[in-house]
C-alpha atoms as a PDB file:
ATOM      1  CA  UNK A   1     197.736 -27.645  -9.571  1.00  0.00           C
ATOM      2  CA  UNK A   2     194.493 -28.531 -11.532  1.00  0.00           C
ATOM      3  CA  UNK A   3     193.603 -32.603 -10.938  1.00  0.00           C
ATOM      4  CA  UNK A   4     194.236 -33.745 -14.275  1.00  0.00           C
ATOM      5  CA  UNK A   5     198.035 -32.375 -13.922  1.00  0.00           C
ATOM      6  CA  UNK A   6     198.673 -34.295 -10.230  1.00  0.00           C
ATOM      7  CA  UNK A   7     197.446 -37.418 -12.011  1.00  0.00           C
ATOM      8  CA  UNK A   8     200.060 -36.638 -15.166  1.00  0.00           C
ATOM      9  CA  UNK A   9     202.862 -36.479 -11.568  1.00  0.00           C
ATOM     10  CA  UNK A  10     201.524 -39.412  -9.840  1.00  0.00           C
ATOM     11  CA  UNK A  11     201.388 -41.643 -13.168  1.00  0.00           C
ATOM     12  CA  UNK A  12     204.650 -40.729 -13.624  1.00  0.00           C
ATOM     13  CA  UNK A  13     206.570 -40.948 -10.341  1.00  0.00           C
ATOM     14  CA  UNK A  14     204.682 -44.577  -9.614  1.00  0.00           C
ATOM     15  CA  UNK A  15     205.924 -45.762 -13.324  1.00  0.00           C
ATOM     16  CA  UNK A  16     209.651 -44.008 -12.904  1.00  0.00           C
ATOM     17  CA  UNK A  17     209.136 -46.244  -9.225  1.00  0.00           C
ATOM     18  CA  UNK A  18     208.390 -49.668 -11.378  1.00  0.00           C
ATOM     19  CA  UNK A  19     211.366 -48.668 -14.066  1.00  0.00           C
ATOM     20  CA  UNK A  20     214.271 -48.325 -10.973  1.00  0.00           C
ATOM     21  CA  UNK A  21     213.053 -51.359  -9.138  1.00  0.00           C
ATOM     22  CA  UNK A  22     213.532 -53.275 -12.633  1.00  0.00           C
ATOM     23  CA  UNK A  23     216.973 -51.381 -12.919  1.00  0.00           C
ATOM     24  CA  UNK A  24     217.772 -53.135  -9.019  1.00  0.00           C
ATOM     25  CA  UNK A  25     216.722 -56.883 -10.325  1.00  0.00           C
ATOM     26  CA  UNK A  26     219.043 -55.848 -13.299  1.00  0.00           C
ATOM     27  CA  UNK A  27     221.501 -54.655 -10.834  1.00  0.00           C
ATOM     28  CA  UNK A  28     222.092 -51.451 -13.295  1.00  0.00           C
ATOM     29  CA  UNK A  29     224.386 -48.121 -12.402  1.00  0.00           C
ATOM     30  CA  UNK A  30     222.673 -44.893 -11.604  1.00  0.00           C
ATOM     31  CA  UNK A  31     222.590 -44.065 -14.790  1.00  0.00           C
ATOM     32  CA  UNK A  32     220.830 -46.984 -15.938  1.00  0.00           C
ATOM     33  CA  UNK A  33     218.166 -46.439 -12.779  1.00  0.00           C
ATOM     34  CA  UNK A  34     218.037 -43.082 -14.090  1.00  0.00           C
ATOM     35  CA  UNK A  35     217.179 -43.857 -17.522  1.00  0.00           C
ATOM     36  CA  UNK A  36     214.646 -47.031 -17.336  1.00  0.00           C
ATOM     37  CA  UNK A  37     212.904 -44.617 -14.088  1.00  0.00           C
ATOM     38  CA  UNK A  38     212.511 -42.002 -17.134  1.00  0.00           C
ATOM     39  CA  UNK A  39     211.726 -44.308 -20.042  1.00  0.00           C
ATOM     40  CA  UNK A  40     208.898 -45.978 -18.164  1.00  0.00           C
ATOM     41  CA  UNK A  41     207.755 -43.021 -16.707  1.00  0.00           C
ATOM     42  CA  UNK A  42     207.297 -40.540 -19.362  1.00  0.00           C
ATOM     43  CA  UNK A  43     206.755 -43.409 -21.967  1.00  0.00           C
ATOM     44  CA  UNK A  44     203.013 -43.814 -22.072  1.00  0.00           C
ATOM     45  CA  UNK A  45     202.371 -40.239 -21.875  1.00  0.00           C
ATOM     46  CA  UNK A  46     205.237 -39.133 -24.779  1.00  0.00           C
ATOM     47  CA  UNK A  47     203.215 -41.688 -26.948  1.00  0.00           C
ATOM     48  CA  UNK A  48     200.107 -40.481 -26.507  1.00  0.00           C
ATOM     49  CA  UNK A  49     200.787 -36.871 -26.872  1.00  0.00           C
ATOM     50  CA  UNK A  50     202.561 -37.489 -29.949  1.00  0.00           C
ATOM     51  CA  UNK A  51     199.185 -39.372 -31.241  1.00  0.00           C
ATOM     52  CA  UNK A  52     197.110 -36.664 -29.566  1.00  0.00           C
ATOM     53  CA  UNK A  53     199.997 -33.970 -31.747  1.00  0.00           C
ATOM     54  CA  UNK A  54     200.342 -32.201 -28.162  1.00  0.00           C
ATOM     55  CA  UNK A  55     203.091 -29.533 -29.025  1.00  0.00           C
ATOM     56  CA  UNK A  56     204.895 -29.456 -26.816  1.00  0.00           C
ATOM     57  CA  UNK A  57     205.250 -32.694 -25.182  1.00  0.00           C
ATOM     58  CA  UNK A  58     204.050 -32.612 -21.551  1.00  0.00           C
ATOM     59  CA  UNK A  59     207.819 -33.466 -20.061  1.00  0.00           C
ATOM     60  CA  UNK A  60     209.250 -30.653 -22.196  1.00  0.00           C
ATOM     61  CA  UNK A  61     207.204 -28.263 -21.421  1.00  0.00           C
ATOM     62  CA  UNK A  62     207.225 -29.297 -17.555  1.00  0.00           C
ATOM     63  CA  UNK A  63     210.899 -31.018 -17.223  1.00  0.00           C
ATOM     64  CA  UNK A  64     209.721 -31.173 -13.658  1.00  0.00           C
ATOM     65  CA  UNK A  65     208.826 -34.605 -14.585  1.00  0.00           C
ATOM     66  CA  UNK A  66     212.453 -35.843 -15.705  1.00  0.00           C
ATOM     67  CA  UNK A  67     213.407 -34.237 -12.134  1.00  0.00           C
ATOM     68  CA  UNK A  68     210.246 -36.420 -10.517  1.00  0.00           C
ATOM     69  CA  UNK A  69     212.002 -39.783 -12.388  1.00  0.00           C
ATOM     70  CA  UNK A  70     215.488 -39.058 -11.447  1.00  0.00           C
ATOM     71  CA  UNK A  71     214.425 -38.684  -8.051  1.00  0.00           C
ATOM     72  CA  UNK A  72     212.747 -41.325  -8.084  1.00  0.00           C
ATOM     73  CA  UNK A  73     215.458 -43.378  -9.377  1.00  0.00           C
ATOM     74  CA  UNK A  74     217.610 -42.241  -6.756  1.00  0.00           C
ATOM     75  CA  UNK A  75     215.287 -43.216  -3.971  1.00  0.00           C
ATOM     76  CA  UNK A  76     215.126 -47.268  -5.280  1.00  0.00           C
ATOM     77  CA  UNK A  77     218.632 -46.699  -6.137  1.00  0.00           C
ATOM     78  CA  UNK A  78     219.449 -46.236  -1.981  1.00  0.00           C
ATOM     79  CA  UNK A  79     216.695 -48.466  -0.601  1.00  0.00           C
ATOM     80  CA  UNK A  80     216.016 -51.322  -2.805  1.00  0.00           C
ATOM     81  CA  UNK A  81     217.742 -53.729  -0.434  1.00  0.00           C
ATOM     82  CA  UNK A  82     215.722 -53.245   2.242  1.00  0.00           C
ATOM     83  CA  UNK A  83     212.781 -54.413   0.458  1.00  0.00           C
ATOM     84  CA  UNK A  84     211.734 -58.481   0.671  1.00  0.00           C
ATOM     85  CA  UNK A  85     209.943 -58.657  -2.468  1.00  0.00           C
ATOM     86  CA  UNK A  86     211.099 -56.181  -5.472  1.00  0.00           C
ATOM     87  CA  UNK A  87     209.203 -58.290  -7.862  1.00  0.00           C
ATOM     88  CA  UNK A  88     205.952 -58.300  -5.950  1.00  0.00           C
ATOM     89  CA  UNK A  89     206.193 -54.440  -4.699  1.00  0.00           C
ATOM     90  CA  UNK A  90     207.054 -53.699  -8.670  1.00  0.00           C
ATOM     91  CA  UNK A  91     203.960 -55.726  -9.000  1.00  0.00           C
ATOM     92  CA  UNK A  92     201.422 -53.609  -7.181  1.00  0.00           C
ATOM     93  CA  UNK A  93     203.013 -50.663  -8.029  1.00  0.00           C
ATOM     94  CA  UNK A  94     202.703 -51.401 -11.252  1.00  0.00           C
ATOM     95  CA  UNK A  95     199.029 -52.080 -11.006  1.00  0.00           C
ATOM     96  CA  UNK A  96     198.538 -48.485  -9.042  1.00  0.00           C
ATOM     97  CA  UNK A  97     199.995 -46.570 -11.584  1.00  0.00           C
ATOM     98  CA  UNK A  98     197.933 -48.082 -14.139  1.00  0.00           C
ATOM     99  CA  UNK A  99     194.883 -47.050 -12.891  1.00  0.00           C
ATOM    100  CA  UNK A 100     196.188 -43.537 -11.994  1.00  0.00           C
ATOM    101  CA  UNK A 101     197.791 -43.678 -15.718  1.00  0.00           C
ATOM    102  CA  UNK A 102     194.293 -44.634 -17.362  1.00  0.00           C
ATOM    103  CA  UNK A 103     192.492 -41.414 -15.869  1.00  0.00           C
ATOM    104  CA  UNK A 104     195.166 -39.466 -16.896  1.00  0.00           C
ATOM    105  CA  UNK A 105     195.168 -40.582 -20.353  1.00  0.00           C
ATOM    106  CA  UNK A 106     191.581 -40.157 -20.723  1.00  0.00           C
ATOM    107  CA  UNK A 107     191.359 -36.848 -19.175  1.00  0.00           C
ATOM    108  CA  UNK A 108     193.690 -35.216 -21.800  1.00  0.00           C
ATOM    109  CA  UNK A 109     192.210 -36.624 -24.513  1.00  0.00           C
ATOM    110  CA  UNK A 110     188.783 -35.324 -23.361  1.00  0.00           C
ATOM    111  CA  UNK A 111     190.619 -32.223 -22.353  1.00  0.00           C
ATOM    112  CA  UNK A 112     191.586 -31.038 -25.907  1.00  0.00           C
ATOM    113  CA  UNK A 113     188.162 -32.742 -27.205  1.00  0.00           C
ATOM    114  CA  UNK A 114     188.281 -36.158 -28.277  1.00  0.00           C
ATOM    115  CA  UNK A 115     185.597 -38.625 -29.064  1.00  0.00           C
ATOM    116  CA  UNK A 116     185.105 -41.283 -26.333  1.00  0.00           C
ATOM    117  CA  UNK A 117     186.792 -44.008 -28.410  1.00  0.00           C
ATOM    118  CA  UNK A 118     189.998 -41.937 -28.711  1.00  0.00           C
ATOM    119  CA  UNK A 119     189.893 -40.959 -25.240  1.00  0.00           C
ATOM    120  CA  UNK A 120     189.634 -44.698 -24.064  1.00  0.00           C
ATOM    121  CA  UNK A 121     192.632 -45.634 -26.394  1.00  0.00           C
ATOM    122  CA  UNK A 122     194.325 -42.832 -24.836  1.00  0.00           C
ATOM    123  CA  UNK A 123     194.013 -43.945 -22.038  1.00  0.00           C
ATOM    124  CA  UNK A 124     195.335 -48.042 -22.848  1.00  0.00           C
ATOM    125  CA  UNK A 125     198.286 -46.222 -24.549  1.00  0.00           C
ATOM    126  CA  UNK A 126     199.417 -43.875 -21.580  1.00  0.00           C
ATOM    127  CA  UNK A 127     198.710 -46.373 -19.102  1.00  0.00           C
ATOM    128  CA  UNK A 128     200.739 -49.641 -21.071  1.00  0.00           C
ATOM    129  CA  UNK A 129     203.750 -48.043 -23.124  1.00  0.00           C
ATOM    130  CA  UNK A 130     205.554 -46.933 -20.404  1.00  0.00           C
ATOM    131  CA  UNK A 131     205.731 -50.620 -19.032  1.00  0.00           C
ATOM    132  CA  UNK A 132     206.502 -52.304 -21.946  1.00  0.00           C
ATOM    133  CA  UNK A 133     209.098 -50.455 -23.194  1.00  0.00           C
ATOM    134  CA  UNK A 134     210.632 -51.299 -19.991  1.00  0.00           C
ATOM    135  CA  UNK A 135     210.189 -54.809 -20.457  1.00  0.00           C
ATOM    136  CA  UNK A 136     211.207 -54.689 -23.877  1.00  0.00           C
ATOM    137  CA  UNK A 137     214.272 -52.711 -22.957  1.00  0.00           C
ATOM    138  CA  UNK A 138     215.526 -55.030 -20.027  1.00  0.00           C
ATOM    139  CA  UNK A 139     214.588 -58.133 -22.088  1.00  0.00           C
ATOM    140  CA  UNK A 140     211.761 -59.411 -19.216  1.00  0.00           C
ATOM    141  CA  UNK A 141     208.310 -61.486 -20.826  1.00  0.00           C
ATOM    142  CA  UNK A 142     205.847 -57.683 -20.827  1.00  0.00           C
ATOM    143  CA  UNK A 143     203.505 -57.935 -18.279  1.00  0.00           C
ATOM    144  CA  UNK A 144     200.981 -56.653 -20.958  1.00  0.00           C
ATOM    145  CA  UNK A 145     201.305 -59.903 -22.478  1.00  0.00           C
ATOM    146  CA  UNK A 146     201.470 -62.695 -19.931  1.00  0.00           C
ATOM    147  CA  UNK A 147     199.155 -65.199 -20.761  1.00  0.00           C
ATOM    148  CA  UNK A 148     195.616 -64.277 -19.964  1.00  0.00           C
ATOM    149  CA  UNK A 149     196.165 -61.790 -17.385  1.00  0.00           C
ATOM    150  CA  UNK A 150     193.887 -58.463 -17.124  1.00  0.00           C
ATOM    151  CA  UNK A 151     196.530 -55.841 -18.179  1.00  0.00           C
ATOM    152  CA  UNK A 152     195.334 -54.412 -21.391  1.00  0.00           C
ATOM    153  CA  UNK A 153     191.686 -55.343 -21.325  1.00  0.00           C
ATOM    154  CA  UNK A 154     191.904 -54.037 -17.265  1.00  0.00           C
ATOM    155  CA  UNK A 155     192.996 -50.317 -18.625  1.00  0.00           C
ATOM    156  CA  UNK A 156     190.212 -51.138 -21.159  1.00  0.00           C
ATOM    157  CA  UNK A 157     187.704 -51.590 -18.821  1.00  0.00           C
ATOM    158  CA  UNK A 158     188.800 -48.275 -16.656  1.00  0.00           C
ATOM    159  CA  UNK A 159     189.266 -46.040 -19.356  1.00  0.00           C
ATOM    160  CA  UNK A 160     185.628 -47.051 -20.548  1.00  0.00           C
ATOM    161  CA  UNK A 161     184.200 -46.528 -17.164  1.00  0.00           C
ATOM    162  CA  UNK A 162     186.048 -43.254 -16.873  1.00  0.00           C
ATOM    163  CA  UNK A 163     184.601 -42.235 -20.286  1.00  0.00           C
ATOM    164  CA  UNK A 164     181.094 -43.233 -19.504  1.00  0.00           C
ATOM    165  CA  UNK A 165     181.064 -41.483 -15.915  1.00  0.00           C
ATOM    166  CA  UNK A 166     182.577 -38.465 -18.052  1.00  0.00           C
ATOM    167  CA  UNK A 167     179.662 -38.865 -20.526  1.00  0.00           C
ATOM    168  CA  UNK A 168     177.161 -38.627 -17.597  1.00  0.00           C
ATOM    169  CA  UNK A 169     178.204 -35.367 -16.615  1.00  0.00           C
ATOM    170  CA  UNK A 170     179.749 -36.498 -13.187  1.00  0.00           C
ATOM    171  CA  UNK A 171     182.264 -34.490 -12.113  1.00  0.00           C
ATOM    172  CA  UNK A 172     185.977 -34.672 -12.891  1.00  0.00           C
ATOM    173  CA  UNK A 173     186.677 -36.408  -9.394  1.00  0.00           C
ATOM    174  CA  UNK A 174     184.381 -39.141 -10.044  1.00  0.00           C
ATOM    175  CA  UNK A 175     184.992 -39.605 -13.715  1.00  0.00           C
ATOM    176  CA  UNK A 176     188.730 -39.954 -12.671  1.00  0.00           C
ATOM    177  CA  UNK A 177     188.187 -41.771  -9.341  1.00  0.00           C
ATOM    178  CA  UNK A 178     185.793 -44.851 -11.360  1.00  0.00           C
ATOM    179  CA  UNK A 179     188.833 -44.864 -14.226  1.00  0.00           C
ATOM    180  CA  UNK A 180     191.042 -45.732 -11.639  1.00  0.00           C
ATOM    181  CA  UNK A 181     188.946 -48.081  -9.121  1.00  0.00           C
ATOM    182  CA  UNK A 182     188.131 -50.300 -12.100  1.00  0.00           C
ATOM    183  CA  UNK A 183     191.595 -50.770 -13.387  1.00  0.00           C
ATOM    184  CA  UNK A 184     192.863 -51.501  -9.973  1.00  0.00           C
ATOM    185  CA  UNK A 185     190.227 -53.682  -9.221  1.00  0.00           C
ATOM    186  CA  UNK A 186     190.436 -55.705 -12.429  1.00  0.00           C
ATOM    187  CA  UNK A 187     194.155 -55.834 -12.482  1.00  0.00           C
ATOM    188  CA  UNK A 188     194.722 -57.099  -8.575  1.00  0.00           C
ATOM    189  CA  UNK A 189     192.405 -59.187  -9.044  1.00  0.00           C
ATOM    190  CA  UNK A 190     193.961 -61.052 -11.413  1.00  0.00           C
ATOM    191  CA  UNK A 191     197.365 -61.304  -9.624  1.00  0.00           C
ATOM    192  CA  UNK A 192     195.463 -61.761  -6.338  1.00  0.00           C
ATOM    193  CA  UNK A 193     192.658 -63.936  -7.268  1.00  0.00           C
ATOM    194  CA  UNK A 194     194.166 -65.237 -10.903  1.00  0.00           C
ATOM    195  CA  UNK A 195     191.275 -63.918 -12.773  1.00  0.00           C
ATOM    196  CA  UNK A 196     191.909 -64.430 -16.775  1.00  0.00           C
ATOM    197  CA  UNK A 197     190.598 -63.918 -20.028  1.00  0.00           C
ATOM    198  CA  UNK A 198     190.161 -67.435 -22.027  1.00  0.00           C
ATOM    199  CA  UNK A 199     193.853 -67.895 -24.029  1.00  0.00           C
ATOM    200  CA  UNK A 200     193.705 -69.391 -27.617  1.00  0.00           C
ATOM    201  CA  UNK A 201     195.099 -73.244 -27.288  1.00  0.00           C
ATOM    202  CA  UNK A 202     196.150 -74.502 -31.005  1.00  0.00           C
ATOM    203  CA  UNK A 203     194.578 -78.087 -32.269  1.00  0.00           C
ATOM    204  CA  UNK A 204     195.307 -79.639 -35.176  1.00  0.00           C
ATOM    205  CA  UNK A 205     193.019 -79.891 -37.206  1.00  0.00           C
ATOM    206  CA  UNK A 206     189.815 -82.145 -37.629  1.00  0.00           C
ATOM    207  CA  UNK A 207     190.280 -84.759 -40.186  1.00  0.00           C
END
């Protein structure tokens, strides 16, 4: 298993992980743990290898993936009441995979030859759409748009590293390793330490 395909699994299973533990809060069937554990899983990566016209899509040419989510789903499904804190563990989870989702975003796009730009937009899109359309989908505020948190502009920031590293000839390990350090960094730091990016605040106008 090359590197860039273990990140593709580990986005995935840590996303499908954030999708059941939503599922418990919404106290959901299997089924439903089953399908929000697939929807935020393969989300960000079905999106971008749609924009990216990958043929086939990664999860249907590897349905190993759907059989990562549902197991997945059925491991939150039979332990989620043993944890404390679902929000906070879907929390940190959520800020792992994002980091592991950034360098895997990035790394097929500069896989099949993309300009930096693209490959750094690949990676926001892989690393964000699975989450929201979780959000979306069980009606919760998307953490990609609470007010002034590093979400976006953290998978920003570690796709751009990522790209740079890549663009100084390092080696795949370190090009992915720095896309995912950053984002990590950035993003627990703003839950830990509430680092934010300046919100607009609406004034009426001078007279």
């Amino acid at each position: 298993m090359s590197l860039l395909t273990f990140l593709d699994y580990a986005a995935v299973l840590i996303f499908a992980l954030t999708g059941s533990l939503v599922a418990s809060r919404a106290q959901l069937d299997l089924v439903g743990f089953a399908f929000l554990a697939a929807l935020t899983g393969i989300g960000g990566g079905t999106v971008r290898d749609v924009l990216l016209d990958r043929n086939p899509i990664f999860w249907i040419e590897q349905p190993t993936y759907l059989a990562l989510t549902s197991a997945a789903a059925l491991l939150v499904f039979f332990t989620a009441h043993l944890v404390e804190s679902r929000y906070r563990l879907l929390l940190w989870l959520d800020a792992l995979a994002l980091g592991v989702a950034v360098a895997a975003g990035i790394g097929v796009a500069l896989a099949v030859g993309q300009p930096a730009i693209i490959a750094i937009l690949m990676g926001i899109v892989t690393a964000s759409m699975g989450g929201l359309l979780r959000d979306v989908v069980c009606n919760e505020v998307p953490l990609v748009l609470k007010q002034g948190e590093l979400y976006v502009s953290a998978a920003f920031a570690g796709a751009s590293a990522g790209v740079l590293a890549d663009y100084l000839d390092m080696p795949n390990t370190i090009v992915f390793g720095t896309a995912i350090v950053v984002t990590v960094i950035l993003r627990a730091g703003s839950m830990r330490f509430g680092w934010r990016l300046p919100i607009y605040k609406n004034a009426p106008p001078k007279m």
